[in-house]
C-alpha atoms as a PDB file:
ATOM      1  CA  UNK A   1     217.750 -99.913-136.543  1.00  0.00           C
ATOM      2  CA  UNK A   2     217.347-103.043-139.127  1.00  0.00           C
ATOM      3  CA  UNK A   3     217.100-106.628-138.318  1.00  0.00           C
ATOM      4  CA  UNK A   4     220.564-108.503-137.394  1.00  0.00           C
ATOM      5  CA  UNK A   5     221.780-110.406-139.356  1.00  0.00           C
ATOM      6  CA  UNK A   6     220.180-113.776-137.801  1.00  0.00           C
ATOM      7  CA  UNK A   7     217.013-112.553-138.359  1.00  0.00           C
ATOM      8  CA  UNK A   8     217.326-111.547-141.803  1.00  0.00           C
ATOM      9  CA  UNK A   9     218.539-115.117-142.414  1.00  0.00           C
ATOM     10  CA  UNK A  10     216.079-116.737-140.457  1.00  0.00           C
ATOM     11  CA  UNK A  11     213.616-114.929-142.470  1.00  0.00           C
ATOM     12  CA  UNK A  12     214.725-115.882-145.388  1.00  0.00           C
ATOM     13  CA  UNK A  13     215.409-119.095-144.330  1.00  0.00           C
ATOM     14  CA  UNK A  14     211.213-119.829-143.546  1.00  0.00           C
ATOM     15  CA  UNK A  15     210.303-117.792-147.045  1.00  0.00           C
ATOM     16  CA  UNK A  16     212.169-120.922-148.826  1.00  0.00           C
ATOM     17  CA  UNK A  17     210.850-123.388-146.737  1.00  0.00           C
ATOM     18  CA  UNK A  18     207.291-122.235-147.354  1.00  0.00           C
ATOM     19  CA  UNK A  19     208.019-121.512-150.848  1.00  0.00           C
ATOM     20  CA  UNK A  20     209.148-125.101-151.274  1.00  0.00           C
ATOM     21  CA  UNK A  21     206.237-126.637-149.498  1.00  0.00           C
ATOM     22  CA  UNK A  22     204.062-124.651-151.626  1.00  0.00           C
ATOM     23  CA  UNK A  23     205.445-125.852-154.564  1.00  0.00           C
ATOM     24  CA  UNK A  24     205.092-129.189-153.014  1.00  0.00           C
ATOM     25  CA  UNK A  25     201.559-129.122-152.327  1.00  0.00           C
ATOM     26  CA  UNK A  26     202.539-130.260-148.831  1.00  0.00           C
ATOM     27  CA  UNK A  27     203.921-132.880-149.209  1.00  0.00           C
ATOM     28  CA  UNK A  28     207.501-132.504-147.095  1.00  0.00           C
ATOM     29  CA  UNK A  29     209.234-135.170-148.573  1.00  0.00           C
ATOM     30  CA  UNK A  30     209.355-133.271-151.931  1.00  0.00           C
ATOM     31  CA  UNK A  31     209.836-129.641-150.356  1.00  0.00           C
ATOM     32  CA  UNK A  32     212.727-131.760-148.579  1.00  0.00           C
ATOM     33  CA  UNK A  33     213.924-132.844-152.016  1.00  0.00           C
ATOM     34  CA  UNK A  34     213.704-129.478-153.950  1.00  0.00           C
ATOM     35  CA  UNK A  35     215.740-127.475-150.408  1.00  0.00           C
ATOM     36  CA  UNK A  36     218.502-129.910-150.665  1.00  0.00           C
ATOM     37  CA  UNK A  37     217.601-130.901-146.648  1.00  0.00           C
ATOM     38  CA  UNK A  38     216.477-134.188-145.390  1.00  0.00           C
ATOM     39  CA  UNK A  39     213.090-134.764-143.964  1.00  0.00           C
ATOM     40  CA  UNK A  40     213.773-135.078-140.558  1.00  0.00           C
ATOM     41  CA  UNK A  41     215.889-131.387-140.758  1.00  0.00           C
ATOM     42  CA  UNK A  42     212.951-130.168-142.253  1.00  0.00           C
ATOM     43  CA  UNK A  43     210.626-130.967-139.776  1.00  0.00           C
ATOM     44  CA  UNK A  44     212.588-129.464-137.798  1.00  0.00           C
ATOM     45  CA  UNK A  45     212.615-126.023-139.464  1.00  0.00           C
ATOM     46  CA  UNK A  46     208.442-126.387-139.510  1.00  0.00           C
ATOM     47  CA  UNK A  47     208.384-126.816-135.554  1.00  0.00           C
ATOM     48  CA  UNK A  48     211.024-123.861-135.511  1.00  0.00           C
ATOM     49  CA  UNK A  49     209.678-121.730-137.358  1.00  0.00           C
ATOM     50  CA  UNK A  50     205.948-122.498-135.829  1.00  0.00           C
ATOM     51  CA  UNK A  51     204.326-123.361-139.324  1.00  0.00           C
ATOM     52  CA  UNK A  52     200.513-124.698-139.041  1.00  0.00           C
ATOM     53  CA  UNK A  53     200.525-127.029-142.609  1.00  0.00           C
ATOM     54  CA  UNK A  54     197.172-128.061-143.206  1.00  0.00           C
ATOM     55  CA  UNK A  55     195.364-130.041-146.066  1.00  0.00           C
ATOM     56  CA  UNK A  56     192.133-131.540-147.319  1.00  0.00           C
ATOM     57  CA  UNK A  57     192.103-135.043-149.124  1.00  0.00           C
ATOM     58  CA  UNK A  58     190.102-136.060-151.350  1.00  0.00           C
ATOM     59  CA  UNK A  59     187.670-139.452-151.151  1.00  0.00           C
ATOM     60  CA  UNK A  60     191.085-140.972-153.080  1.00  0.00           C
ATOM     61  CA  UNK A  61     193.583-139.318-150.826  1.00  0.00           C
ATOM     62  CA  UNK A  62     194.511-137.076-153.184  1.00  0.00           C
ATOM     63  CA  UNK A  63     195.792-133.046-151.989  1.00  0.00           C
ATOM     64  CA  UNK A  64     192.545-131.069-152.727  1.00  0.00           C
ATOM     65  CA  UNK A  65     193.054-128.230-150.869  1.00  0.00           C
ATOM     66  CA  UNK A  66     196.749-127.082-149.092  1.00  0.00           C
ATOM     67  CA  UNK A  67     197.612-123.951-146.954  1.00  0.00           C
ATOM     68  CA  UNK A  68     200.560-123.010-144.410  1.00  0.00           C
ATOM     69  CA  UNK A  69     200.353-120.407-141.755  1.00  0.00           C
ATOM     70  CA  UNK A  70     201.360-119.530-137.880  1.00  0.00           C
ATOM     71  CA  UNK A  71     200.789-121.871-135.483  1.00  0.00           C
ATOM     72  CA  UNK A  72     198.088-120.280-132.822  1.00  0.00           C
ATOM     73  CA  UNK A  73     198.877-119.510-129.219  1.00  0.00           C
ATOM     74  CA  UNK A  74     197.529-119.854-126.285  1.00  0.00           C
ATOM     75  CA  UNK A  75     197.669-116.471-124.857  1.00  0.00           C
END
């Protein structure tokens, strides 16, 4: 049997949120921006949705190096 319909929307619903912060280079107050959501509501969707943003600044804090994945458990 598929996925309910929560699920499916929930699915699609992290796609677009790491789509946008992709776009963004990581930087949430943009992907915020571009997903019509505040900050804080996207934050919230990250710690939902267990994304892991990491990135690499340069020596003039500029975004060298940007990736998103699963946060890790302990387990």
């Amino acid at each position: 049997m598929g996925k309910g319909l929560r699920e499916q929307v929930e699915g699609l619903e992290r796609r677009l949120i790491v789509d946008a912060l992709h776009r963004a280079h990581g930087v949430q107050s943009r992907a915020a921006k571009s997903l019509g959501i505040s900050e804080r509501v996207l934050r919230y969707k990250i710690k939902k949705y267990e994304l892991q943003i990491s990135t690499k600044l340069s020596g003039r804090d500029r975004i060298v190096e940007f990736s998103i994945s699963p946060k890790k458990t302990n387990g």
